[in-house]
Every structure is written in structure tokens, then in C-alpha cells.
PDB file of N, CA and C in Angstrom:
ATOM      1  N   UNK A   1      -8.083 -10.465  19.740  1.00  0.00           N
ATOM      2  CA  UNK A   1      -7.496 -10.291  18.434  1.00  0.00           C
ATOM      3  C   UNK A   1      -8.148  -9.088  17.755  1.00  0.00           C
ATOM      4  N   UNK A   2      -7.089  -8.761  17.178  1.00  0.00           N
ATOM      5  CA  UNK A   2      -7.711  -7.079  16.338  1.00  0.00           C
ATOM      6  C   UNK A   2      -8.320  -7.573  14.900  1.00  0.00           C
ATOM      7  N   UNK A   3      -8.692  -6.608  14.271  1.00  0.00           N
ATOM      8  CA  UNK A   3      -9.466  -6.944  12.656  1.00  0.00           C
ATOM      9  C   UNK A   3      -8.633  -5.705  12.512  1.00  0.00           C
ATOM     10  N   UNK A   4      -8.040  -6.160  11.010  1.00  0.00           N
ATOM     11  CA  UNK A   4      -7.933  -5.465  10.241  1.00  0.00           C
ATOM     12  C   UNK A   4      -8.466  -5.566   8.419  1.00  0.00           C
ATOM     13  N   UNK A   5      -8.946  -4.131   7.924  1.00  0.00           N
ATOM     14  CA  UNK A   5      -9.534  -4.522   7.073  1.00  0.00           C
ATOM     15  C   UNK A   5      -9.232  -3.545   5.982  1.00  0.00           C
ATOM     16  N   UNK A   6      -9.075  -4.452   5.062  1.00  0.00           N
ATOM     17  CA  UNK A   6      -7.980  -3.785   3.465  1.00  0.00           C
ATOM     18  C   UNK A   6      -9.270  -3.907   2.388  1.00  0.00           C
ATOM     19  N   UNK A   7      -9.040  -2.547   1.541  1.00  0.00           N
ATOM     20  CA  UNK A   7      -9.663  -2.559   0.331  1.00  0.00           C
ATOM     21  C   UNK A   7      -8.998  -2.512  -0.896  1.00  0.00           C
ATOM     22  N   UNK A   8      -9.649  -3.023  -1.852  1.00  0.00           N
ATOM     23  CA  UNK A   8      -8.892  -2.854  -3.374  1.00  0.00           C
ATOM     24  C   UNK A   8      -9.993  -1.986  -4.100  1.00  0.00           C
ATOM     25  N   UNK A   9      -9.360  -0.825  -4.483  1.00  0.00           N
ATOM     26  CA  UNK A   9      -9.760  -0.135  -5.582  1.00  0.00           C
ATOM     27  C   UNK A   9      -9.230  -0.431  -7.167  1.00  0.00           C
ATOM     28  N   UNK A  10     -10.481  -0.831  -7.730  1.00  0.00           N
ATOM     29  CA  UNK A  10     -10.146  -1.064  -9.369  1.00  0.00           C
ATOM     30  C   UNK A  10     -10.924   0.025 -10.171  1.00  0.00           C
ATOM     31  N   UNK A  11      -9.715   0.823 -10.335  1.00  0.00           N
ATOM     32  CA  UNK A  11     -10.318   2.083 -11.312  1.00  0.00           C
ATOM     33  C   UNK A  11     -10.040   1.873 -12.710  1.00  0.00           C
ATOM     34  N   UNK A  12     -10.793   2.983 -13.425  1.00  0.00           N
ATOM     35  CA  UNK A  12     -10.438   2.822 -15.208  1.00  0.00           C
ATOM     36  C   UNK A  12     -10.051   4.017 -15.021  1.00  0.00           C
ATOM     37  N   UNK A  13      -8.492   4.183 -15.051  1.00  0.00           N
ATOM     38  CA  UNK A  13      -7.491   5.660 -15.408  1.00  0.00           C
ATOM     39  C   UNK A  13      -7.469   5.855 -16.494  1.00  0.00           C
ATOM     40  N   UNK A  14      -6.531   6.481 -17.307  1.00  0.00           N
ATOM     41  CA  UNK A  14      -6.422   6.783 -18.316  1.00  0.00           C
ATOM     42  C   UNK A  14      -4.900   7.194 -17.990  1.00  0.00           C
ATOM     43  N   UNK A  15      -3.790   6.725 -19.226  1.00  0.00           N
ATOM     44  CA  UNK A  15      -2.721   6.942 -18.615  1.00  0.00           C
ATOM     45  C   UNK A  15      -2.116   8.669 -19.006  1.00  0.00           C
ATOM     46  N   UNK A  16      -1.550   8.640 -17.721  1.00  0.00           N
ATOM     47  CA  UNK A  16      -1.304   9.949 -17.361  1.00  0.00           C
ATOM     48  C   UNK A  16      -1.430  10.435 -15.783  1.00  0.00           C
ATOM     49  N   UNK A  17      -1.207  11.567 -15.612  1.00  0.00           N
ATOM     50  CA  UNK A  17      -1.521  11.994 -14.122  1.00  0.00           C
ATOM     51  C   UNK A  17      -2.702  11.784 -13.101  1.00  0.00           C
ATOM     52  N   UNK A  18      -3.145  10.905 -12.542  1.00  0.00           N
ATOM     53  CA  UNK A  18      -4.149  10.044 -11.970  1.00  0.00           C
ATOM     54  C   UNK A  18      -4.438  10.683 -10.515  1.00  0.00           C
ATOM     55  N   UNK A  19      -3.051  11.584 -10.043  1.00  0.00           N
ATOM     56  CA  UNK A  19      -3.287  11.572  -8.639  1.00  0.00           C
ATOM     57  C   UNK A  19      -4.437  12.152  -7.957  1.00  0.00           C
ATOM     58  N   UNK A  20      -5.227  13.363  -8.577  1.00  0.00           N
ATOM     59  CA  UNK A  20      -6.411  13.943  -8.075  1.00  0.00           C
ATOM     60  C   UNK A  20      -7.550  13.061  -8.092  1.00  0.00           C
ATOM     61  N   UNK A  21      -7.541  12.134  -9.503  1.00  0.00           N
ATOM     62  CA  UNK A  21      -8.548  11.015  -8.978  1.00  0.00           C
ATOM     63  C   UNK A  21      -8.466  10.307  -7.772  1.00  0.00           C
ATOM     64  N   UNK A  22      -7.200   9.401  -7.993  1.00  0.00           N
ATOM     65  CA  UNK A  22      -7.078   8.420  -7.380  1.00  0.00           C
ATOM     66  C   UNK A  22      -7.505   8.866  -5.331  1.00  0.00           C
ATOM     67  N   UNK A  23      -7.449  10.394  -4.898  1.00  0.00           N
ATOM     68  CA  UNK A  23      -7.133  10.654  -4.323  1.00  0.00           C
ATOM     69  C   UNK A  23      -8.913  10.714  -3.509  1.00  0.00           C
ATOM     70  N   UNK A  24      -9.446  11.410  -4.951  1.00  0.00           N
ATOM     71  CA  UNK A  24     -11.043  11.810  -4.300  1.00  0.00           C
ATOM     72  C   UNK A  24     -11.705  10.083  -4.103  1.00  0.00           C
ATOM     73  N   UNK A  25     -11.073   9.111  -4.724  1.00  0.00           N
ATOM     74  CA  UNK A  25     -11.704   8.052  -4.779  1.00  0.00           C
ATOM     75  C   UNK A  25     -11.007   7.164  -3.260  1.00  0.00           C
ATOM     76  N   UNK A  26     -10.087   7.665  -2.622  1.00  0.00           N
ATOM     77  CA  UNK A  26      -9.889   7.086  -1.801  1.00  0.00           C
ATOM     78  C   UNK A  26     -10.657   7.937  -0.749  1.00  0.00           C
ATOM     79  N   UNK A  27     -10.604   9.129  -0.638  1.00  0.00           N
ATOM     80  CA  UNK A  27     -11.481  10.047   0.456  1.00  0.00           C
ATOM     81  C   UNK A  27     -13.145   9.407   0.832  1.00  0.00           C
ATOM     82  N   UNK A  28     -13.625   8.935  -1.044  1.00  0.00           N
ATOM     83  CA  UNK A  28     -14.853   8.871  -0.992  1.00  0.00           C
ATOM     84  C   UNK A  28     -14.600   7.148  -0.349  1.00  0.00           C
ATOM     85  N   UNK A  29     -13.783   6.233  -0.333  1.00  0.00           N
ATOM     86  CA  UNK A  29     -13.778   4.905   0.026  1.00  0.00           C
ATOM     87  C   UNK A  29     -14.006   5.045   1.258  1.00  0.00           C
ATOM     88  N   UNK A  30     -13.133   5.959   1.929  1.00  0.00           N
ATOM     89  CA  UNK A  30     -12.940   5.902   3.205  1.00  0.00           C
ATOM     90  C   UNK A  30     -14.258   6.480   4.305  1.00  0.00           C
ATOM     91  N   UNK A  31     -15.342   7.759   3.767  1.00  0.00           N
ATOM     92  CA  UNK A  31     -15.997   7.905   3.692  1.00  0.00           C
ATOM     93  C   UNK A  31     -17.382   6.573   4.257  1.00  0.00           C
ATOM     94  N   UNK A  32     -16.876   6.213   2.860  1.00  0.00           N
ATOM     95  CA  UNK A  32     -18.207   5.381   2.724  1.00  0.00           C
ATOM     96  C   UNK A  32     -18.304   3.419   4.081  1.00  0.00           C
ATOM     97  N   UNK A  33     -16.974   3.528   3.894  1.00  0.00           N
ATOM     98  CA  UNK A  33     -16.417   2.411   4.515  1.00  0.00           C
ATOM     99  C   UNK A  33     -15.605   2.508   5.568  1.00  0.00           C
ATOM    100  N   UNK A  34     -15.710   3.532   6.981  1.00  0.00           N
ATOM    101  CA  UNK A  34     -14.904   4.181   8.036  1.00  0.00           C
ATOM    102  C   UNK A  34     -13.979   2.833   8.297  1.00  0.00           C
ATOM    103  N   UNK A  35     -14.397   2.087   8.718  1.00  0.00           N
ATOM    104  CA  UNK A  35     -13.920   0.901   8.970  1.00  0.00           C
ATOM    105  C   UNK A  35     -12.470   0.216   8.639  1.00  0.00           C
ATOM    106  N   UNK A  36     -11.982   0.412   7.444  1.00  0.00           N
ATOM    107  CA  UNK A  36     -11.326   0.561   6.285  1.00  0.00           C
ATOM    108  C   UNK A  36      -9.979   0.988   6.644  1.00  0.00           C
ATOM    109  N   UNK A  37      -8.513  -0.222   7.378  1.00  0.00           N
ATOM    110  CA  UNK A  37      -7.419   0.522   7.383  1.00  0.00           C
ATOM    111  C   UNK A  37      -6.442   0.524   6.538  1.00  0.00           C
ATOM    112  N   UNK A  38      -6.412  -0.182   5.535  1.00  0.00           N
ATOM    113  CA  UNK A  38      -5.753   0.326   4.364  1.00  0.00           C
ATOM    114  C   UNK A  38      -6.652   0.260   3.237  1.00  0.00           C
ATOM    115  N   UNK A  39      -6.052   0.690   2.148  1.00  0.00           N
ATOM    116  CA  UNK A  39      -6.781   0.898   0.646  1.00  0.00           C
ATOM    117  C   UNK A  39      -5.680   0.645  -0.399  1.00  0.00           C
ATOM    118  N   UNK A  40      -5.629  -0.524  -1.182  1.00  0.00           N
ATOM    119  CA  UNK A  40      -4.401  -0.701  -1.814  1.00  0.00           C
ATOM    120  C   UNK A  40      -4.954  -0.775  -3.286  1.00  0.00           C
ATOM    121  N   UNK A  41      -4.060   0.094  -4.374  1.00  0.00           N
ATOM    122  CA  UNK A  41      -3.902   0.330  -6.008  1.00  0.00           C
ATOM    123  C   UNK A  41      -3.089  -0.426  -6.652  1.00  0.00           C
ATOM    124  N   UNK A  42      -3.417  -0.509  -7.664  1.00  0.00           N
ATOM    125  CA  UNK A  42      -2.212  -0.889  -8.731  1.00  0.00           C
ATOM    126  C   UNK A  42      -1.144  -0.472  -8.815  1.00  0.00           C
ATOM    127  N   UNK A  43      -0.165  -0.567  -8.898  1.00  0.00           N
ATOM    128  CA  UNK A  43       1.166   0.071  -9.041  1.00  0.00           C
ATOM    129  C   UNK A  43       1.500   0.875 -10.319  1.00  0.00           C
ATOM    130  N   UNK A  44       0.863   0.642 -11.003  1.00  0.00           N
ATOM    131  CA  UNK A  44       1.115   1.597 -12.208  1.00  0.00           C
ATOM    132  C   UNK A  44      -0.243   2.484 -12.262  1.00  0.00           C
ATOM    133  N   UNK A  45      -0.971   2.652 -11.379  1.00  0.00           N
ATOM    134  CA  UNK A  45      -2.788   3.709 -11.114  1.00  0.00           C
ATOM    135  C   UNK A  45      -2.119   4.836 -11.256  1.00  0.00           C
ATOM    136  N   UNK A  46      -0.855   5.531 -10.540  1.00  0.00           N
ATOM    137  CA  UNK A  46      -0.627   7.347 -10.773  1.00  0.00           C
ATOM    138  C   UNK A  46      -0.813   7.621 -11.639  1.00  0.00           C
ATOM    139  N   UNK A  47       0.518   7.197 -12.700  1.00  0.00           N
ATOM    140  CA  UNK A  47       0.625   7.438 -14.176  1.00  0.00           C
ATOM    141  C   UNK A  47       0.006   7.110 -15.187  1.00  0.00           C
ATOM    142  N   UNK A  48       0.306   5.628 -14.961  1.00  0.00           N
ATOM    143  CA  UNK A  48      -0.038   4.606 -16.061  1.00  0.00           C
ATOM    144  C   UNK A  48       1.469   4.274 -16.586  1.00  0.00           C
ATOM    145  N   UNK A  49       1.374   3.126 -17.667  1.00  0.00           N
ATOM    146  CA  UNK A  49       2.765   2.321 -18.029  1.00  0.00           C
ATOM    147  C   UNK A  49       3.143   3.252 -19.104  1.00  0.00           C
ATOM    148  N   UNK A  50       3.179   4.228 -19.494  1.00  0.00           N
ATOM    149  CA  UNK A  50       3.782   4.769 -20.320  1.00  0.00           C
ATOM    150  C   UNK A  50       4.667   5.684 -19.435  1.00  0.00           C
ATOM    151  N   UNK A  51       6.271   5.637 -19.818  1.00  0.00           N
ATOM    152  CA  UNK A  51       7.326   6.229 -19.419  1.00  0.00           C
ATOM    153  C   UNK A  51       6.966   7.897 -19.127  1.00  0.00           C
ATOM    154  N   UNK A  52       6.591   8.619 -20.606  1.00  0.00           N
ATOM    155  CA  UNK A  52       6.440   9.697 -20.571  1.00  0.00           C
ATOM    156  C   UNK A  52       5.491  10.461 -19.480  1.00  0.00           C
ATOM    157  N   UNK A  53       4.677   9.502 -19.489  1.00  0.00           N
ATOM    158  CA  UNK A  53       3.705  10.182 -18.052  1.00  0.00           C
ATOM    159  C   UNK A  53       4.595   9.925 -16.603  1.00  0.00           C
ATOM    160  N   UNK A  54       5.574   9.953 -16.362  1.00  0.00           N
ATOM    161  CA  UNK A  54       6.220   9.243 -14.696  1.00  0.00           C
ATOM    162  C   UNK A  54       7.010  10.845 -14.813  1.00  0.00           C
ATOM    163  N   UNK A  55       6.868  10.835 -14.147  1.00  0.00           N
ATOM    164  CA  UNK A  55       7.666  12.111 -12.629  1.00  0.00           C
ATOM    165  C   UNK A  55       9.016  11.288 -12.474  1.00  0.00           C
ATOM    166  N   UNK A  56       9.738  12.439 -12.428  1.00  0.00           N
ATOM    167  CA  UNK A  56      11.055  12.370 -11.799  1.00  0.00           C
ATOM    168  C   UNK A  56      11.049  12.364 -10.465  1.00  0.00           C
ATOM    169  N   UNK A  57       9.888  13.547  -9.564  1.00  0.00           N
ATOM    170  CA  UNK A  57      10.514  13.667  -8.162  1.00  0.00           C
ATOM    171  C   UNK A  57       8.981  13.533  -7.288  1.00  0.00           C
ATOM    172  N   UNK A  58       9.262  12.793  -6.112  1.00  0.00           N
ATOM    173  CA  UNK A  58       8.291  12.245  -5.670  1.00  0.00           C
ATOM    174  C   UNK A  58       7.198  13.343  -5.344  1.00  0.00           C
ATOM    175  N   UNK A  59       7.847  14.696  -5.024  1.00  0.00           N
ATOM    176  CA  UNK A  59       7.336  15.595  -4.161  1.00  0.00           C
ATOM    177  C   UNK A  59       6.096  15.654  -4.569  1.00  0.00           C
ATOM    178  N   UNK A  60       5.134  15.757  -5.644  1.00  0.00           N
ATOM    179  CA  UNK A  60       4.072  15.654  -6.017  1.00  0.00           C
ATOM    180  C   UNK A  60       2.964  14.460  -5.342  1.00  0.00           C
ATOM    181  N   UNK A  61       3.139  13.923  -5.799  1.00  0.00           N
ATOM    182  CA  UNK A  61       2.413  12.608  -5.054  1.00  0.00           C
ATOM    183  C   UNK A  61       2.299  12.656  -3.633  1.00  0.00           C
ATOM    184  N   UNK A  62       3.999  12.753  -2.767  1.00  0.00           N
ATOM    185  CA  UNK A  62       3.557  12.595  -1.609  1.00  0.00           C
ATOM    186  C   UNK A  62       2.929  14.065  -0.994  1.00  0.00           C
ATOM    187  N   UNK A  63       2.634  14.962  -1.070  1.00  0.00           N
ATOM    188  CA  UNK A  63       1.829  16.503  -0.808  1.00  0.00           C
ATOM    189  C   UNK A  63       0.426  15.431  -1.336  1.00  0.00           C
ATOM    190  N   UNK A  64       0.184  15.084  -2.331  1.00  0.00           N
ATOM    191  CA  UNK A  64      -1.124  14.788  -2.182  1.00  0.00           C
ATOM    192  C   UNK A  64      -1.716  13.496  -1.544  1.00  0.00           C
ATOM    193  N   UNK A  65      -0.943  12.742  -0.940  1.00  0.00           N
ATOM    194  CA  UNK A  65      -0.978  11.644  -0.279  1.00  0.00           C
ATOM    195  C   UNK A  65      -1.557  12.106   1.237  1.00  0.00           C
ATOM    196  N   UNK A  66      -0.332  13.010   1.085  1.00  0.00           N
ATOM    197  CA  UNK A  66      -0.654  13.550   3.085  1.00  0.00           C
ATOM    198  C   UNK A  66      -1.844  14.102   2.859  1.00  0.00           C
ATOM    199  N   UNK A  67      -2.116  15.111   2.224  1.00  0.00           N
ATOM    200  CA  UNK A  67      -2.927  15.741   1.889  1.00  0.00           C
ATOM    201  C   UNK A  67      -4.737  14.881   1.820  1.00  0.00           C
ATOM    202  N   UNK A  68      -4.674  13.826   1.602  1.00  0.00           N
ATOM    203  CA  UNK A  68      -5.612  12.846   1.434  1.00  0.00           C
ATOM    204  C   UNK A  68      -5.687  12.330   2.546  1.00  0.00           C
ATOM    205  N   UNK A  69      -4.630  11.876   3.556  1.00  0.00           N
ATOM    206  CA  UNK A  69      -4.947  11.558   4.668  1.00  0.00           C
ATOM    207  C   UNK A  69      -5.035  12.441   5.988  1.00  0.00           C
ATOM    208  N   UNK A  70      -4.914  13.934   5.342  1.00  0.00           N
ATOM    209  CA  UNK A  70      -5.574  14.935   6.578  1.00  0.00           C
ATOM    210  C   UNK A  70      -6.525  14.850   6.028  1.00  0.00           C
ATOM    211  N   UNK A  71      -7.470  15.380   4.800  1.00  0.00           N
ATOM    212  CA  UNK A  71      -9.047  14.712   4.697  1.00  0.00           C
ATOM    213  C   UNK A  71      -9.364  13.913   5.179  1.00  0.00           C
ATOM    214  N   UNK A  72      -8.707  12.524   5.110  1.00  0.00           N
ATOM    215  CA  UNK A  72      -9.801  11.420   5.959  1.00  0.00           C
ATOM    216  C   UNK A  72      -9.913  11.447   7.432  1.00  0.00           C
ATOM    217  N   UNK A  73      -8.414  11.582   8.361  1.00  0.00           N
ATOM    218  CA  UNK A  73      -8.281  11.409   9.128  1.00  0.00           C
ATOM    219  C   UNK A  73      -9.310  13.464  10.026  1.00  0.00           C
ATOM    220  N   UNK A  74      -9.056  14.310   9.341  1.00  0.00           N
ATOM    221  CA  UNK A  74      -9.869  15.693  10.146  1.00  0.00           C
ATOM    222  C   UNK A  74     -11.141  15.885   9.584  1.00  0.00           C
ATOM    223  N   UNK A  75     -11.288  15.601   8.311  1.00  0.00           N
ATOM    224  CA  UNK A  75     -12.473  15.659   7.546  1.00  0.00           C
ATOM    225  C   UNK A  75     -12.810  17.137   6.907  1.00  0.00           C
TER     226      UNK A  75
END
């Protein structure tokens, strides 16, 4: 049987554009905890619940998504 092993990150954002945090804090999770195959957020961590902070188009987020997982995965 395999292990798999999930983390929860509980950050204090501030609402608004989150993704450069959220991003160094998963690099540094992953980092610290190799082990580590997923890492799961809040659903409202990018933005935050205020409308005015949300994006129309994904393209942002996902460039820094991939982008986060060529850091972890090449270093």
C-alpha cells in the first residue's frame, strides 16, 4: 500500500491578490516537508470574499500555479 500525504495551509491573507504569497508559502511547504503530495487552501485564499478583488480570467493564477510547481518539482 502507498502513503499518501496532504497538507493544510492556514494563512492570514488580506483580501485581495494573494497569489505571490500563497505561492512562496507553498514552495517553502514543500521544501520543508518533501514528502508532501498535495497541499490544500481555502477556497477563497487567492482573493479573498470580496467580489472586487476576483479576476475575470484564469490566466493569471494558472502561469503562477505551473510556475510553482516547476520550482518544486526542478528547484
Amino acid at each position: 500500500m502507498s502513503h499518501f500525504s496532504i497538507a493544510g495551509l492556514q494563512l492570514k491573507l488580506e483580501s485581495g491578490d494573494n497569489l505571490d504569497v500563497i505561492s512562496k508559502h507553498i514552495v517553502k511547504t514543500k521544501k520543508r516537508f518533501p514528502w508532501v503530495d498535495m497541499i490544500v487552501l481555502t477556497e477563497l485564499c487567492t482573493y479573498g470574499p470580496e467580489k472586487n478583488t476576483h479576476r475575470v480570467s484564469p490566466v493569471r493564477p494558472n502561469i503562477i500555479i505551473k510556475n510553482c510547481a516547476k520550482t518544486i518539482t526542478y528547484g
